[in-house]
C-alpha atoms as a PDB file:
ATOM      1  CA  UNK A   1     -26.380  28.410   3.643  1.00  0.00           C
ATOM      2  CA  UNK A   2     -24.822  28.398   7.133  1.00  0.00           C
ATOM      3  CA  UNK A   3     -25.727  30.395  10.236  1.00  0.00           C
ATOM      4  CA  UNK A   4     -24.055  33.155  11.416  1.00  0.00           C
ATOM      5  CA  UNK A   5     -23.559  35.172  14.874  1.00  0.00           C
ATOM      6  CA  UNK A   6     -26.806  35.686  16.421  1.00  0.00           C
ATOM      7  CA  UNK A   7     -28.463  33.250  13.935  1.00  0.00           C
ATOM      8  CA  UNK A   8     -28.423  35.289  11.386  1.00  0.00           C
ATOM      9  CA  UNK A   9     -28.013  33.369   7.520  1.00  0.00           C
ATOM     10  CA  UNK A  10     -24.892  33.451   5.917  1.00  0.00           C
ATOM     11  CA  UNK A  11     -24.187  32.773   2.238  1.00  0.00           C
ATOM     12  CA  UNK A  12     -21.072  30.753   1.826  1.00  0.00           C
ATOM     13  CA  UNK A  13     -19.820  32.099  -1.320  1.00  0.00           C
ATOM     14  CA  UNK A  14     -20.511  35.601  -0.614  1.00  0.00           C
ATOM     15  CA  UNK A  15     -18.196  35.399   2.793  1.00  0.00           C
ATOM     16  CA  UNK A  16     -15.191  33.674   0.173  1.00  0.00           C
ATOM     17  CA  UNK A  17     -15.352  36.315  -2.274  1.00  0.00           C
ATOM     18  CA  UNK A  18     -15.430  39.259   0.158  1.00  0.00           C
ATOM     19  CA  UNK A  19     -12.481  37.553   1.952  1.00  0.00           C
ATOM     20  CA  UNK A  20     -10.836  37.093  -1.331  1.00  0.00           C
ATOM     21  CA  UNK A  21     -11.424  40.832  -1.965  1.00  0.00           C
ATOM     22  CA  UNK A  22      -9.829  41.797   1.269  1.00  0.00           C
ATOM     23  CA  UNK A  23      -6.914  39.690   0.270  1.00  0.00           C
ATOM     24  CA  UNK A  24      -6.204  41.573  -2.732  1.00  0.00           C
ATOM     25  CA  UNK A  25      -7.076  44.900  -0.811  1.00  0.00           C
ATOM     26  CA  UNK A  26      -4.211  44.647   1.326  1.00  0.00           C
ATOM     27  CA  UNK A  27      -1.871  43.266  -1.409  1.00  0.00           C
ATOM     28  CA  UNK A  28       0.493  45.779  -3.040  1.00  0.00           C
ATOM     29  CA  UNK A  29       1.640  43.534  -5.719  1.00  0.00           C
ATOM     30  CA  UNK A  30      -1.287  41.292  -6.098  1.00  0.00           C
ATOM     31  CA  UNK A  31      -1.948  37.485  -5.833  1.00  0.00           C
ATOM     32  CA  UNK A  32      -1.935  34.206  -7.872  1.00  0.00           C
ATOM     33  CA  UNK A  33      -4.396  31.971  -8.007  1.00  0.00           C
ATOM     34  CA  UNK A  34      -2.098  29.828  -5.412  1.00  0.00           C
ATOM     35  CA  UNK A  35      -1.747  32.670  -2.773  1.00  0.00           C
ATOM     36  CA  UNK A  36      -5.496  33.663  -2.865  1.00  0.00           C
ATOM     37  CA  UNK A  37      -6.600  29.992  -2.813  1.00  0.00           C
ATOM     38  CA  UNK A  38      -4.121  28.948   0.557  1.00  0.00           C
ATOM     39  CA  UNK A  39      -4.298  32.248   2.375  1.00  0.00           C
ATOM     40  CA  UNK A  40      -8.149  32.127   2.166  1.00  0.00           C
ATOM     41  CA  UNK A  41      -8.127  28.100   3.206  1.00  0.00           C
ATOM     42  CA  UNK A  42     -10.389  27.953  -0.506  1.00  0.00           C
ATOM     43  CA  UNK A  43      -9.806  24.857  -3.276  1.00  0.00           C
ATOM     44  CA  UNK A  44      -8.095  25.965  -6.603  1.00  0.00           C
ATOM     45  CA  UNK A  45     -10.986  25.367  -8.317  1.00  0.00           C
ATOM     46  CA  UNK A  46     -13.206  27.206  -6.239  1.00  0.00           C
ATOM     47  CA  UNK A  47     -11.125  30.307  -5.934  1.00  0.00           C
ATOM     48  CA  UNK A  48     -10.676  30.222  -9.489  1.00  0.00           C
ATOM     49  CA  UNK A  49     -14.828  29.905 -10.287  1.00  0.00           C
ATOM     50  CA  UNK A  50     -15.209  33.195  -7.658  1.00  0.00           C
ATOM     51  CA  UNK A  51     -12.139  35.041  -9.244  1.00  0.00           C
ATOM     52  CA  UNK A  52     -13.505  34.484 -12.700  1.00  0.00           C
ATOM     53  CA  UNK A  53     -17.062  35.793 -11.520  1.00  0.00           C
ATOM     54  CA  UNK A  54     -15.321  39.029 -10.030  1.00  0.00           C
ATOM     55  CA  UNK A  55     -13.184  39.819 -12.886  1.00  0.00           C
ATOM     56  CA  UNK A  56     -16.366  39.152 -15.147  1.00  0.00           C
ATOM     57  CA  UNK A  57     -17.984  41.792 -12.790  1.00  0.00           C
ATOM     58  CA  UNK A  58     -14.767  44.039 -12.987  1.00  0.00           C
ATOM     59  CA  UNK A  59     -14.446  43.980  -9.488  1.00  0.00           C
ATOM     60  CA  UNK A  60     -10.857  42.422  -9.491  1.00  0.00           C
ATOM     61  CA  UNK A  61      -8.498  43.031 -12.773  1.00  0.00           C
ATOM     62  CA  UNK A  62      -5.660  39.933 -13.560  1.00  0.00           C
ATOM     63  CA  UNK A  63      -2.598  41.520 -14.788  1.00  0.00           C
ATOM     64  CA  UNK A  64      -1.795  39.435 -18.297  1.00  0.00           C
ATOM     65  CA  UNK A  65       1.992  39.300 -18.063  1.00  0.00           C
ATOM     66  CA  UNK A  66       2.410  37.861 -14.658  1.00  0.00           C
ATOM     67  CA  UNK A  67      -1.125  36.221 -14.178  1.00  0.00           C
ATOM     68  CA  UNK A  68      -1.854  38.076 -11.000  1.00  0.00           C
ATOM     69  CA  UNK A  69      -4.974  39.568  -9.519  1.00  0.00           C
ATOM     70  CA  UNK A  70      -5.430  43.319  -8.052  1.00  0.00           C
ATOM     71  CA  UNK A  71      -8.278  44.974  -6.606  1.00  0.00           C
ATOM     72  CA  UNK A  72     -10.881  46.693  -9.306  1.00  0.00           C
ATOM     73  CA  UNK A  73     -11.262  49.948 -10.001  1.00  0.00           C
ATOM     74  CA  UNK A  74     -15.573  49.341 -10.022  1.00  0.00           C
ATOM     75  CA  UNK A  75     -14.782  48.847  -6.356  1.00  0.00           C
ATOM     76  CA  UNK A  76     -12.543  52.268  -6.346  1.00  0.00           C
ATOM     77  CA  UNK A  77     -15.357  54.126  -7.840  1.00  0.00           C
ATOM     78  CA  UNK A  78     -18.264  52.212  -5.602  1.00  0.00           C
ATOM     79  CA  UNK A  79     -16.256  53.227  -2.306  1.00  0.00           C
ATOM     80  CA  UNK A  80     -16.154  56.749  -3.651  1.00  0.00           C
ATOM     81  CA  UNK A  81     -19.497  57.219  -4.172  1.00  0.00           C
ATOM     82  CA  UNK A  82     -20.708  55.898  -1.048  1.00  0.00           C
ATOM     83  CA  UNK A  83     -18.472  58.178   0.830  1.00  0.00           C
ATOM     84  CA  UNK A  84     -19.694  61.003  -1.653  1.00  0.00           C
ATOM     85  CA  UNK A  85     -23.183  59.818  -0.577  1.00  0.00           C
ATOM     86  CA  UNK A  86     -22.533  60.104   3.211  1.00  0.00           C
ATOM     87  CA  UNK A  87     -21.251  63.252   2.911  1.00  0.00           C
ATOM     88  CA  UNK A  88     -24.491  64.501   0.635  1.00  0.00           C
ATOM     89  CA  UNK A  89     -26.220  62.714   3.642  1.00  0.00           C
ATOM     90  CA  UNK A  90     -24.691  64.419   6.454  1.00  0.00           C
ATOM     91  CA  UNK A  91     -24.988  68.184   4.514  1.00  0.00           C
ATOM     92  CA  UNK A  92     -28.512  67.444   4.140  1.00  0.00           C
ATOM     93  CA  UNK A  93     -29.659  66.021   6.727  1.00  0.00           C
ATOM     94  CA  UNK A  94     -30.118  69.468   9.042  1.00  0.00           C
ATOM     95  CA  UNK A  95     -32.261  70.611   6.447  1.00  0.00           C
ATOM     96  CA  UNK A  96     -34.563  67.340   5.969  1.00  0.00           C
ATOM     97  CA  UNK A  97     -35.446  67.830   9.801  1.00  0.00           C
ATOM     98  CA  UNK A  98     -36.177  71.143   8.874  1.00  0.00           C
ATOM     99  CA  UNK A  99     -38.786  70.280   6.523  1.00  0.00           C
ATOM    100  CA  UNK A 100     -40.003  67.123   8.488  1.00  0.00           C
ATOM    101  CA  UNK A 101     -41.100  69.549  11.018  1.00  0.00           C
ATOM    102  CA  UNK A 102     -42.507  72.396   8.756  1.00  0.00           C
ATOM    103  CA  UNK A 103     -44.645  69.842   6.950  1.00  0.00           C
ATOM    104  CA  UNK A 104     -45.164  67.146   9.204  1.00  0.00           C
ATOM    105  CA  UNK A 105     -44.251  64.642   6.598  1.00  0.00           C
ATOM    106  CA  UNK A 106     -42.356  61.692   5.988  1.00  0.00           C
ATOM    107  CA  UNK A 107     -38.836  63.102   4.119  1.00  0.00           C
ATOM    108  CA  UNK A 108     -36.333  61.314   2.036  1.00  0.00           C
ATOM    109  CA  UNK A 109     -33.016  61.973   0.386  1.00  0.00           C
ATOM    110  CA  UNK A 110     -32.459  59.782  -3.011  1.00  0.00           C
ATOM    111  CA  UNK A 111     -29.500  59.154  -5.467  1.00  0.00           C
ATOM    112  CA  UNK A 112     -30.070  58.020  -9.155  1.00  0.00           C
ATOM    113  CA  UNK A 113     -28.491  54.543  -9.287  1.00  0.00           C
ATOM    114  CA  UNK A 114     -28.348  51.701 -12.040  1.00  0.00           C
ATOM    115  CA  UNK A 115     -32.080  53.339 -13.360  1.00  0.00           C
ATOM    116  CA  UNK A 116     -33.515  53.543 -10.362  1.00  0.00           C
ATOM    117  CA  UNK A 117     -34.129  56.334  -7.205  1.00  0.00           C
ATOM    118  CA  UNK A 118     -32.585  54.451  -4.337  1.00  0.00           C
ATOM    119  CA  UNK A 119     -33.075  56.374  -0.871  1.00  0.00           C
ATOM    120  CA  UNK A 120     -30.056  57.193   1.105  1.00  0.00           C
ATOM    121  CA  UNK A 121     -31.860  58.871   3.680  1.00  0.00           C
ATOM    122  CA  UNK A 122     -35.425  59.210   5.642  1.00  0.00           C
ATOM    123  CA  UNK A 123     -37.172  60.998   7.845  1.00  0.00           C
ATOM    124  CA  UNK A 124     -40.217  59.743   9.731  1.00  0.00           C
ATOM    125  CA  UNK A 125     -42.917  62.770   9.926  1.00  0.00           C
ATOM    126  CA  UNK A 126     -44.583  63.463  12.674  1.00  0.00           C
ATOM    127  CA  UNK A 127     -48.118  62.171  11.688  1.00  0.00           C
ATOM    128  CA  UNK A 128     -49.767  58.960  12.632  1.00  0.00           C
ATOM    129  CA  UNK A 129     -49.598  56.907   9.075  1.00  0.00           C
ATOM    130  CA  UNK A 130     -46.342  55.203   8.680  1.00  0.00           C
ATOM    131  CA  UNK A 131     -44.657  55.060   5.218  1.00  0.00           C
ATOM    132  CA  UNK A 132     -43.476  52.166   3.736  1.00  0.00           C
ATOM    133  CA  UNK A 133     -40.274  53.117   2.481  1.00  0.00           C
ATOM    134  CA  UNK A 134     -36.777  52.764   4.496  1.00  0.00           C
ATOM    135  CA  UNK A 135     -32.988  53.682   3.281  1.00  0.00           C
ATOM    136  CA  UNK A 136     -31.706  51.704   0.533  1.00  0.00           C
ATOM    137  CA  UNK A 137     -35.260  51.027  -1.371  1.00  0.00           C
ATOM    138  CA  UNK A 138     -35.347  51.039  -4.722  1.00  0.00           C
ATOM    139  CA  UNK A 139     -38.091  52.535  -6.164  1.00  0.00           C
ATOM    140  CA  UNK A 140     -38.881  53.268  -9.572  1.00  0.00           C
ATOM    141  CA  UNK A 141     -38.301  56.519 -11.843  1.00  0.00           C
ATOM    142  CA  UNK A 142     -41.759  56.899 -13.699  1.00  0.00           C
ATOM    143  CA  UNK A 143     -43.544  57.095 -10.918  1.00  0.00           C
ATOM    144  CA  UNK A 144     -41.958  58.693  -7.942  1.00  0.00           C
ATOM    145  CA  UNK A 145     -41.654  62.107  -6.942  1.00  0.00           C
ATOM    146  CA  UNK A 146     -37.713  61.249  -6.538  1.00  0.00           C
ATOM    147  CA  UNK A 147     -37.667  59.321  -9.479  1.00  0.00           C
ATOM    148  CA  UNK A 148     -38.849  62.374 -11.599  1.00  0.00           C
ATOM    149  CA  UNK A 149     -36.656  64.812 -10.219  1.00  0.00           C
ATOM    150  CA  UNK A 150     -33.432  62.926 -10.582  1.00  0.00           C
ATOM    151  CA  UNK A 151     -34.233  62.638 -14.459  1.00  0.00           C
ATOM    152  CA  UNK A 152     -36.117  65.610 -15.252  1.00  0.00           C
ATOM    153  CA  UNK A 153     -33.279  67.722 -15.472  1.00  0.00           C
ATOM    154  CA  UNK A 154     -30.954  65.355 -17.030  1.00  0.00           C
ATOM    155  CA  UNK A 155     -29.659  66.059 -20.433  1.00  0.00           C
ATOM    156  CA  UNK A 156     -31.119  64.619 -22.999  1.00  0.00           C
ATOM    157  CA  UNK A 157     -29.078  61.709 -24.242  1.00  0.00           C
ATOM    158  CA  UNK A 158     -28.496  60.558 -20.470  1.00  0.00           C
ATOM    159  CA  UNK A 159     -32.564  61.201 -19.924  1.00  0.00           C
ATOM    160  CA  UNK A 160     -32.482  58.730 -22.808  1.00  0.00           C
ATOM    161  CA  UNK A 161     -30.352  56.002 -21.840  1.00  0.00           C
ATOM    162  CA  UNK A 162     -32.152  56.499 -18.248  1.00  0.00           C
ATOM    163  CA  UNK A 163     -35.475  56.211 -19.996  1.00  0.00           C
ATOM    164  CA  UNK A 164     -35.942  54.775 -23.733  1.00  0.00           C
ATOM    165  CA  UNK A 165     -36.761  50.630 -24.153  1.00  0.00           C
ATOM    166  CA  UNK A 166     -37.790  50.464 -20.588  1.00  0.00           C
ATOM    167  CA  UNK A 167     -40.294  48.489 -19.245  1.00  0.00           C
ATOM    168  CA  UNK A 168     -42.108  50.277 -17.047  1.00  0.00           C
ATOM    169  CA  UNK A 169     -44.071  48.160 -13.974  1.00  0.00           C
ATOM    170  CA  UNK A 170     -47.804  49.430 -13.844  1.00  0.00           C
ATOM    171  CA  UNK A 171     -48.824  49.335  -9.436  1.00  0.00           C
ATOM    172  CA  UNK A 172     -52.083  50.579 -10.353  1.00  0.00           C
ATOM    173  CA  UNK A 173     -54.143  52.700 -13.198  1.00  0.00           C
ATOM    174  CA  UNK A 174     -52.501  55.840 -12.359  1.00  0.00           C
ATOM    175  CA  UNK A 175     -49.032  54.919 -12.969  1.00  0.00           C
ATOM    176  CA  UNK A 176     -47.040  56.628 -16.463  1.00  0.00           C
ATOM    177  CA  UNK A 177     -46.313  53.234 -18.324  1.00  0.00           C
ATOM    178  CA  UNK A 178     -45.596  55.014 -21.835  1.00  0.00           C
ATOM    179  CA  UNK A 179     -42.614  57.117 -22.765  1.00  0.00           C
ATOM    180  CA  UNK A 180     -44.723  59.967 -24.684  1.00  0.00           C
ATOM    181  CA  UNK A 181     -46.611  60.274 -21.011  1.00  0.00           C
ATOM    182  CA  UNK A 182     -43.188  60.131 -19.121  1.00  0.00           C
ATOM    183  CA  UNK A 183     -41.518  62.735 -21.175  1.00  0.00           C
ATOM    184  CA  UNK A 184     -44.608  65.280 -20.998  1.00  0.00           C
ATOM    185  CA  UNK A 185     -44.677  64.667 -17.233  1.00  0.00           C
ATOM    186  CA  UNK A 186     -40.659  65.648 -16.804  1.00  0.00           C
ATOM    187  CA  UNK A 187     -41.367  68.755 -18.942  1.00  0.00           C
ATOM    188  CA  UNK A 188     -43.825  69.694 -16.523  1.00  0.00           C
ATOM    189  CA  UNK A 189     -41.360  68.926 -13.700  1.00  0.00           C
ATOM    190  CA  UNK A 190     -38.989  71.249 -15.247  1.00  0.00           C
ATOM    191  CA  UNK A 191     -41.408  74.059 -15.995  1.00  0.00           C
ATOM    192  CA  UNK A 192     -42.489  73.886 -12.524  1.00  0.00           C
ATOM    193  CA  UNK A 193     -39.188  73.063 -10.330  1.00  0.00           C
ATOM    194  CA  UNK A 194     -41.151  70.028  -8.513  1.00  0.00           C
ATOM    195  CA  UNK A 195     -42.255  66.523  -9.162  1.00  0.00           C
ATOM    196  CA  UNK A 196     -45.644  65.072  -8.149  1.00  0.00           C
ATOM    197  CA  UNK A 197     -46.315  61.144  -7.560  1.00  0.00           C
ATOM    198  CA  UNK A 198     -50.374  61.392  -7.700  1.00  0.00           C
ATOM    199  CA  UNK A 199     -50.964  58.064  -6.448  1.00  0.00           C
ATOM    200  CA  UNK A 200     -48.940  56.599  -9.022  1.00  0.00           C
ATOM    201  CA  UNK A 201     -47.153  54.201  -6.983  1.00  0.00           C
ATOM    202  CA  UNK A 202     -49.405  53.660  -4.214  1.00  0.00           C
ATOM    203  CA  UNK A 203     -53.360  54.833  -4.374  1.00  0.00           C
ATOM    204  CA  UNK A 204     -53.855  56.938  -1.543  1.00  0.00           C
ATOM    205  CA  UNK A 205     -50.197  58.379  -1.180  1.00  0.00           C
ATOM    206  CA  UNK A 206     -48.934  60.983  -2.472  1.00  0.00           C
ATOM    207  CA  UNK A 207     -45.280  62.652  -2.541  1.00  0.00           C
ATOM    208  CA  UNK A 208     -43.667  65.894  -4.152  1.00  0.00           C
ATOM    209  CA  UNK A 209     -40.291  65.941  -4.605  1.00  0.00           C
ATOM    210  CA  UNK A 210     -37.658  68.690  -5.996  1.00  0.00           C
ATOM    211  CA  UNK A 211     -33.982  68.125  -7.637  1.00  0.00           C
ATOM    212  CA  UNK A 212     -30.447  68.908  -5.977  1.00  0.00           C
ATOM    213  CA  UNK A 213     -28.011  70.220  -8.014  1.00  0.00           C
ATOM    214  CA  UNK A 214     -24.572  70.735  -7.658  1.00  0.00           C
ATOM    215  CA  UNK A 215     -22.509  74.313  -8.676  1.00  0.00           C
ATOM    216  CA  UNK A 216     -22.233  73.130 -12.727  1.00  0.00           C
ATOM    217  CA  UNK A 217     -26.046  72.402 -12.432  1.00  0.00           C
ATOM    218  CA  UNK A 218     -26.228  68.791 -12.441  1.00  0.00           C
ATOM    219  CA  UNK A 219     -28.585  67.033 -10.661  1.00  0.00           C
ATOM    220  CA  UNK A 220     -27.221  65.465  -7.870  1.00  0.00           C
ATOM    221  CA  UNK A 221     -30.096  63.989  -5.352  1.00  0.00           C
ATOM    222  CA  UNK A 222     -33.443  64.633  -4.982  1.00  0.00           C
ATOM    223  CA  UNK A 223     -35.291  65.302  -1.738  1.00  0.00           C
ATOM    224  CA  UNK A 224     -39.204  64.538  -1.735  1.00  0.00           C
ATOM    225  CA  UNK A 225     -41.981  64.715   1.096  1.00  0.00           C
ATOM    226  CA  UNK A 226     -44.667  61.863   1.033  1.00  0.00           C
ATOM    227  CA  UNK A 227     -47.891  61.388   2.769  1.00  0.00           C
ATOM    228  CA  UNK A 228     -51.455  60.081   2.480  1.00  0.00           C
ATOM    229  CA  UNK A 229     -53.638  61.903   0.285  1.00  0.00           C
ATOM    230  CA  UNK A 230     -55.600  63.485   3.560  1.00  0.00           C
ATOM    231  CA  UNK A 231     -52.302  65.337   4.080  1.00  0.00           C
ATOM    232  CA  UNK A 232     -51.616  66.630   0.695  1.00  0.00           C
ATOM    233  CA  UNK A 233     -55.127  67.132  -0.523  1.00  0.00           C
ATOM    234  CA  UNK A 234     -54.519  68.409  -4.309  1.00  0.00           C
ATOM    235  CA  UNK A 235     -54.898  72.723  -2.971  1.00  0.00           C
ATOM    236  CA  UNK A 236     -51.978  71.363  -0.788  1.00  0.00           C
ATOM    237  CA  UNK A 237     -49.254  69.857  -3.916  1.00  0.00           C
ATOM    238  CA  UNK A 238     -48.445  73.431  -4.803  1.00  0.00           C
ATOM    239  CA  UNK A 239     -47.245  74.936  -1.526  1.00  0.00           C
ATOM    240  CA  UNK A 240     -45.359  71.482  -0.348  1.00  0.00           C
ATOM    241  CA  UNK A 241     -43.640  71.520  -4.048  1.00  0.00           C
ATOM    242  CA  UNK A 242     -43.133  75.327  -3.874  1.00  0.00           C
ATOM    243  CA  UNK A 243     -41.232  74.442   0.205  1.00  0.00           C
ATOM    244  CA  UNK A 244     -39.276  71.754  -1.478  1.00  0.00           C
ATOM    245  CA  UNK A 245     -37.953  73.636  -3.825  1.00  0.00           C
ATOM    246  CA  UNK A 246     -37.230  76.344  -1.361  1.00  0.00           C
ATOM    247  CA  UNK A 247     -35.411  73.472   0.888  1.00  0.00           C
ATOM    248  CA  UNK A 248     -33.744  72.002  -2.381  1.00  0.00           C
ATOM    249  CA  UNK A 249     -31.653  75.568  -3.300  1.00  0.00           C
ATOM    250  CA  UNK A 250     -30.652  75.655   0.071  1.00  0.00           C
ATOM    251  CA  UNK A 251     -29.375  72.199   0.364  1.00  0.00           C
ATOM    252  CA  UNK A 252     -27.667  72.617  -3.063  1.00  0.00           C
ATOM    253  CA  UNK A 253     -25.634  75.887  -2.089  1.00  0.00           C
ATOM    254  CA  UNK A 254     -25.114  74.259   1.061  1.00  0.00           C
ATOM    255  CA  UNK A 255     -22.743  71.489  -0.862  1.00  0.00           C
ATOM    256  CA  UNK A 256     -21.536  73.447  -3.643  1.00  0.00           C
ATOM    257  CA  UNK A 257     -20.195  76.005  -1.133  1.00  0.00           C
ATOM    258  CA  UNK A 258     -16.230  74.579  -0.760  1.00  0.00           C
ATOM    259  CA  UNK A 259     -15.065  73.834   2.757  1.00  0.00           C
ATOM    260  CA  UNK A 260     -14.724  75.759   5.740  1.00  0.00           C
ATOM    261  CA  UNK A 261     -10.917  76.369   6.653  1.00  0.00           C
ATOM    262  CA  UNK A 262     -10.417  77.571   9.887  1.00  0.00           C
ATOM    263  CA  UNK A 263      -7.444  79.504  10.569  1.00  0.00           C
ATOM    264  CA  UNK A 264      -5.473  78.172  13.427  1.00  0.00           C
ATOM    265  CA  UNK A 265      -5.069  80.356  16.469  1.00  0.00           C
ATOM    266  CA  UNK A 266      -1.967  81.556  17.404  1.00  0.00           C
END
């Protein structure tokens, strides 16, 4: 590993194959092996070793008649969603400062990704115990609040493939390790519009979270509200869930509405 600006670590490899995937970014007809390997200053074998790994990973394609390599569509649909998931941030965001300040609780915004709730956005409440969680955590889906809600509402196959042959990771004897527990748990999420994490993940936390959906009624995000068990006692679960769900509709007509167009002055 080398050092970077500011002394930060750099990984070699990484720094080739993101330079290699610039390469073929800008290319509108592709490269060889020969023009990736002498415009990124890399050996033929090792620019052959990091374009196999990438078109293993689909993020480059090699066209089989003339042997060149373009940009991958994984990386197409990975730049889409993240702008899809900055724009779900900035709608929501108004909203999730909203209900920071009406609960006094730590907020986040999560996306389902690769089987797990990964948090795209958070909101530090306004009470003196910090929460360990920060944007881009991965946390898991059978015992979150977020977790719950992304795949509560799923349809059933996807729930399934989400779900089924998992091993689930047991933080402490209140966490749902079974599937029969898991599924009656998201049926009660769906009867009552809002998940519950009762210490599941963390003894002495606990979060609620509710489901965004988008104007065919999938579930798009989920926003949740977390604190220590001193500020959501169990007479307290029902009116933060019933509040999330309240925040949740409004967030989810707020992007399923279609865009503003002014009309220009004239």
């Amino acid at each position: 590993m080398e050092k970077g600006n500011g002394g930060n670590i750099s990984v070699p490899a990484v720094k080739h194959a993101l330079t290699i995937l610039e390469l073929l970014a800008h290319s509108k007809r592709g490269l060889n092996i020969s023009e990736v390997g002498r415009k990124a200053a890399l050996p033929k074998s090792s620019t052959y070793r990091l374009l196999a790994t990438l078109e293993n990973m689909s993020c480059v394609q090699k066209d089989a008649h003339t042997g060149r390599y373009h940009f991958g569509m994984k990386l197409v649909a990975l730049g889409r969603a993240a702008l899809a998931n900055i724009e779900l941030r900035d709608d929501a965001r108004p909203f999730l400062l909203a209900l920071m300040r009406q609960t006094g609780l730590t907020v986040h915004l999560s996306v389902l990704e690769t089987g797990q709730a990964i948090i795209i956005d958070r909101i530090e409440g306004t009470g003196v115990v910090q929460v360990g969680t920060w944007v881009g955590r991965a946390i898991d889906l059978n015992c979150t609040a977020a977790g719950k809600s992304l795949v509560a509402f799923l349809p059933k196959d996807d729930l399934d493939r989400q779900i089924k042959g998992k091993s689930f990771v047991r933080h402490n004897h209140k966490t749902i390790v079974t599937l029969s527990r898991l599924r009656d748990n998201l049926a009660k999420v769906r009867e009552l519009g809002y998940s519950v994490d009762d210490e599941e993940e963390e003894i002495g936390m606990r979060c609620v979270g509710a489901p965004l959906f988008d104007s065919r009624g999938r579930v798009l995000a989920a926003i949740s509200a977390v604190g220590t068990t001193d500020q959501i006692p169990s007479e307290r679960v029902e009116e933060v869930g019933l509040t999330l769900v309240q925040f949740a509709a409004a967030i989810s007509t707020r992007i399923s509405s279609p865009p503003r167009i002014e009309t220009p002055k004239v």
